[in-house]
C-alpha atoms as a PDB file:
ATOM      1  CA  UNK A   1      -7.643  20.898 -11.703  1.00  0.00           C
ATOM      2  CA  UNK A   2      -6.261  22.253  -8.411  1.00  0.00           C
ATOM      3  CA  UNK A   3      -8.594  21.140  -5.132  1.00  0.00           C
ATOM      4  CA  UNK A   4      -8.569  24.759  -4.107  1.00  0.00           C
ATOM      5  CA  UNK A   5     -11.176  25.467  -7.001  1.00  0.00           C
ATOM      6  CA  UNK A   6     -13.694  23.378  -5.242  1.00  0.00           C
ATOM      7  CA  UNK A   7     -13.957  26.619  -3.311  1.00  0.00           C
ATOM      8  CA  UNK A   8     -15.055  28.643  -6.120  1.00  0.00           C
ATOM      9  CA  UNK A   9     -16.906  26.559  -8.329  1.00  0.00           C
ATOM     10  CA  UNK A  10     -20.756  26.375  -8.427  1.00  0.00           C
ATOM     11  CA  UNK A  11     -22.954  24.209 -10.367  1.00  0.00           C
ATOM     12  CA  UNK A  12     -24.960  25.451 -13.134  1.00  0.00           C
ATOM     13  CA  UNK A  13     -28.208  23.823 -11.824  1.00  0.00           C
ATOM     14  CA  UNK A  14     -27.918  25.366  -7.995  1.00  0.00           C
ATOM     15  CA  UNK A  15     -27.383  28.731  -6.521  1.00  0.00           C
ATOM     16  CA  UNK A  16     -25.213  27.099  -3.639  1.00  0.00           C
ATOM     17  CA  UNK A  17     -21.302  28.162  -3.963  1.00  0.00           C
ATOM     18  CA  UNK A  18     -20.459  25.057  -1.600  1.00  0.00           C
ATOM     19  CA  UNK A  19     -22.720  21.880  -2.987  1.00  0.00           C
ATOM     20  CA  UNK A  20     -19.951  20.161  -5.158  1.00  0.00           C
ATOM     21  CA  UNK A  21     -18.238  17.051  -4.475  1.00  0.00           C
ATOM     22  CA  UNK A  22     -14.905  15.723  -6.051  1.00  0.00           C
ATOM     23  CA  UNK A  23     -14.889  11.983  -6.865  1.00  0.00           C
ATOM     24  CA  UNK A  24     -11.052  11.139  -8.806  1.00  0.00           C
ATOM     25  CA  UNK A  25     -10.201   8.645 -11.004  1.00  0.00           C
ATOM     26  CA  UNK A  26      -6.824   9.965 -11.953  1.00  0.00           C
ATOM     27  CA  UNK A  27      -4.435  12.817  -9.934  1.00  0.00           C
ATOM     28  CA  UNK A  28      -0.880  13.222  -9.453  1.00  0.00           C
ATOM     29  CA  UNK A  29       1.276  15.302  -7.044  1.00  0.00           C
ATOM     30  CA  UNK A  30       3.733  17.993  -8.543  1.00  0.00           C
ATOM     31  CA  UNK A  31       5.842  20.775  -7.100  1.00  0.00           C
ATOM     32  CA  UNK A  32       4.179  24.130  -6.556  1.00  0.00           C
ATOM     33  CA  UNK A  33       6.190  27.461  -5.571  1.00  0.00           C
ATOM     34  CA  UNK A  34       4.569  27.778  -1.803  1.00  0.00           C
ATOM     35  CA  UNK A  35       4.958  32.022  -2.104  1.00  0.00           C
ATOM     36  CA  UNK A  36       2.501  32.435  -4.296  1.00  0.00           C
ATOM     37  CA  UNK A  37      -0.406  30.484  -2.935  1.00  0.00           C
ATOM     38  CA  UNK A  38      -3.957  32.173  -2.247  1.00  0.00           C
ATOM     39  CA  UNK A  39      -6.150  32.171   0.865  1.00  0.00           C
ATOM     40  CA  UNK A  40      -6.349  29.038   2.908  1.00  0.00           C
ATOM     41  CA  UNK A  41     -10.047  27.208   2.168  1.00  0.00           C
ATOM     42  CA  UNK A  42     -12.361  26.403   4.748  1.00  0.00           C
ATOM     43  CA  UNK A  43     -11.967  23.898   7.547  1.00  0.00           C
ATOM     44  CA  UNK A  44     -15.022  21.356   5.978  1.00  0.00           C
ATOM     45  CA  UNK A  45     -13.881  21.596   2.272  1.00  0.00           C
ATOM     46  CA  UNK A  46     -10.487  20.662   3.766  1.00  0.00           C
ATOM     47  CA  UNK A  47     -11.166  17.192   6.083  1.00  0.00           C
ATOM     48  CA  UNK A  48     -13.368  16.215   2.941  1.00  0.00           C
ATOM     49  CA  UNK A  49     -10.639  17.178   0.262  1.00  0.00           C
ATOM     50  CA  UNK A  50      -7.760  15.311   2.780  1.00  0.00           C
ATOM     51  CA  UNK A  51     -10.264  11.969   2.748  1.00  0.00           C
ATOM     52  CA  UNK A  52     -10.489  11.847  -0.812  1.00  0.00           C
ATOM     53  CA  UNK A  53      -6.617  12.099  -1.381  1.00  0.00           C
ATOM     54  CA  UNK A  54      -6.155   9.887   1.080  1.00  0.00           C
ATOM     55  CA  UNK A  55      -7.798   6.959  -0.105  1.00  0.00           C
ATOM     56  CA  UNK A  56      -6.156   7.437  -4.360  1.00  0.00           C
ATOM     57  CA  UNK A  57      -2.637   7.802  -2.841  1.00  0.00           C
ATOM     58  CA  UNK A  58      -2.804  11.317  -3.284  1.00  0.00           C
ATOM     59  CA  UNK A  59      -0.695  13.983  -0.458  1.00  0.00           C
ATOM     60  CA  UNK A  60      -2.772  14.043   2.241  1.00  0.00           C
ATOM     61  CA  UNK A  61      -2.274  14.977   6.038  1.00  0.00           C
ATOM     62  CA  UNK A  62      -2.275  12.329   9.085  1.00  0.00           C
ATOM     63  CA  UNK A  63      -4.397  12.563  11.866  1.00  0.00           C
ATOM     64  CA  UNK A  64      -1.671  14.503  14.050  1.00  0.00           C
ATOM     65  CA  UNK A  65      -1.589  16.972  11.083  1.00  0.00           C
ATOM     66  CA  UNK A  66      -5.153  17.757  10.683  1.00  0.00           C
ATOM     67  CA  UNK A  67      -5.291  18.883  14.367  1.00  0.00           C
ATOM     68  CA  UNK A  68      -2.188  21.322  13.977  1.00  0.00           C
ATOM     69  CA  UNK A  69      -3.641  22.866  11.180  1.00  0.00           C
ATOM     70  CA  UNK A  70      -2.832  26.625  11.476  1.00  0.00           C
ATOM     71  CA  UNK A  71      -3.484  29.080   8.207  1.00  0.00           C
ATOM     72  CA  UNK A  72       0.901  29.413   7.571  1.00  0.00           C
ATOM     73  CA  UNK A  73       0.810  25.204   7.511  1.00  0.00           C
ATOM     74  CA  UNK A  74       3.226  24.178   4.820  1.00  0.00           C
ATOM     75  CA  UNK A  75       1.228  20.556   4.576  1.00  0.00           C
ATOM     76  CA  UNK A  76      -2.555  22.387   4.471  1.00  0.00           C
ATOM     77  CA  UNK A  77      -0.751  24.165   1.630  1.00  0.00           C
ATOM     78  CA  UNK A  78       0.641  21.060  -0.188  1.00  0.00           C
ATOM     79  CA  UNK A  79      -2.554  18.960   0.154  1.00  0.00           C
ATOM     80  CA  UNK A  80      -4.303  22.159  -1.830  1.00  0.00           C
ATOM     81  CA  UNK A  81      -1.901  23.191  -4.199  1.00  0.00           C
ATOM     82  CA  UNK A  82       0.571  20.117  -4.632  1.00  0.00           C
ATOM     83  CA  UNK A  83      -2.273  17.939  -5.849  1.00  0.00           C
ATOM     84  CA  UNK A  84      -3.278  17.599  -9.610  1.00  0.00           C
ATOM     85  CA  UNK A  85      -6.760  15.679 -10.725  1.00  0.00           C
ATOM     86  CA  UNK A  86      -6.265  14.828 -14.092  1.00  0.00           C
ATOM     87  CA  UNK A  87      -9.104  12.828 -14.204  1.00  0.00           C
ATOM     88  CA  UNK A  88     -12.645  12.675 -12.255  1.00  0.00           C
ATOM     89  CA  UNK A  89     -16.019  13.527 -11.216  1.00  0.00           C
ATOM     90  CA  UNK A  90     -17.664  17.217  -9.542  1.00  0.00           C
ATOM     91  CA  UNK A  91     -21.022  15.789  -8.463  1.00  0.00           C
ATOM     92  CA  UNK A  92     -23.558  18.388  -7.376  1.00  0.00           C
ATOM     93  CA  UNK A  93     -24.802  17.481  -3.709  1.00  0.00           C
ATOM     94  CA  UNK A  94     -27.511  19.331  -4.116  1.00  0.00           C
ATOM     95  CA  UNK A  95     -29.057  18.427  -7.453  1.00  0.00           C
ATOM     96  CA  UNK A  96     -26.950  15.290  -8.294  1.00  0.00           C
ATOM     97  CA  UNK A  97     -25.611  16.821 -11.151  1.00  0.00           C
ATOM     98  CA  UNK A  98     -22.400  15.336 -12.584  1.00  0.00           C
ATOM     99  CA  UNK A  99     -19.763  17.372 -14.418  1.00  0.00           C
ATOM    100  CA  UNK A 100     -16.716  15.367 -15.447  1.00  0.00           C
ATOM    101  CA  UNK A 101     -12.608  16.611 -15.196  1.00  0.00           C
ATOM    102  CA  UNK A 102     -10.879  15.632 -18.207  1.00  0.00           C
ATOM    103  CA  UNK A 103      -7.090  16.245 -18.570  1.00  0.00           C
ATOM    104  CA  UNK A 104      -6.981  18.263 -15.740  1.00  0.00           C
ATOM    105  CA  UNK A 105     -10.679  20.694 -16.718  1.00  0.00           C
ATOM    106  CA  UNK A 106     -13.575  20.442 -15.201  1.00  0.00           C
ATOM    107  CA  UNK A 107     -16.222  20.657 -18.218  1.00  0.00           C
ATOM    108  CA  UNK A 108     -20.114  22.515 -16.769  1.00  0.00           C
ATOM    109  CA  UNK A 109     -20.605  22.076 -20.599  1.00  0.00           C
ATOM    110  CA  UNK A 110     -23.521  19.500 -21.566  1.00  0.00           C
ATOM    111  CA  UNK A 111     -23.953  17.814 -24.538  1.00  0.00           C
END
């Protein structure tokens, strides 16, 4: 799953676009052709996607970096689209609902 989807998904439980939260277990960086990238995600999906790269040795961007952040940044790009989780969590902030990423899809099935 590429962080950018954070941006679109939605739980099944809420009617809130922006209540999910990405906990990984497993990820992995990979090449990405930078020309055909979408829209640039918001600001505060951005610092909290950065964090969470950060601490599984994912590509993330220094502190220098997160204050030149301009919509054409190369870096903002990478830590978005250069990123793979393989493995992980979406929690639900607003209902605590947990959804789990398995080989790279995030499953809003329940058993």
């Amino acid at each position: 799953m590429k962080p950018f989807l954070l941006e679109l998904l939605k739980c099944n439980n809420c009617t809130n676009l922006t209540n999910l939260s990405l906990k990984i277990k497993k990820s992995k960086k990979i090449e990405y052709d930078l020309d055909k990238l979408p829209r640039i995600p918001s600001k505060e999906l951005i610092n909290e996607l950065n964090q969470i790269f950060k601490e599984c040795n994912g590509f993330y961007l220094d502190k220098s970096d997160m204050n030149n952040l301009s919509e054409d940044n190369a870096k903002l790009i990478k830590l978005l689209f250069c990123n793979e989780v393989i493995e992980g969590e979406l929690h639900c902030k607003g209902c605590n609902e947990e959804y789990f990423i398995n080989e790279g899809i995030p499953s809003f099935v329940k058993n």
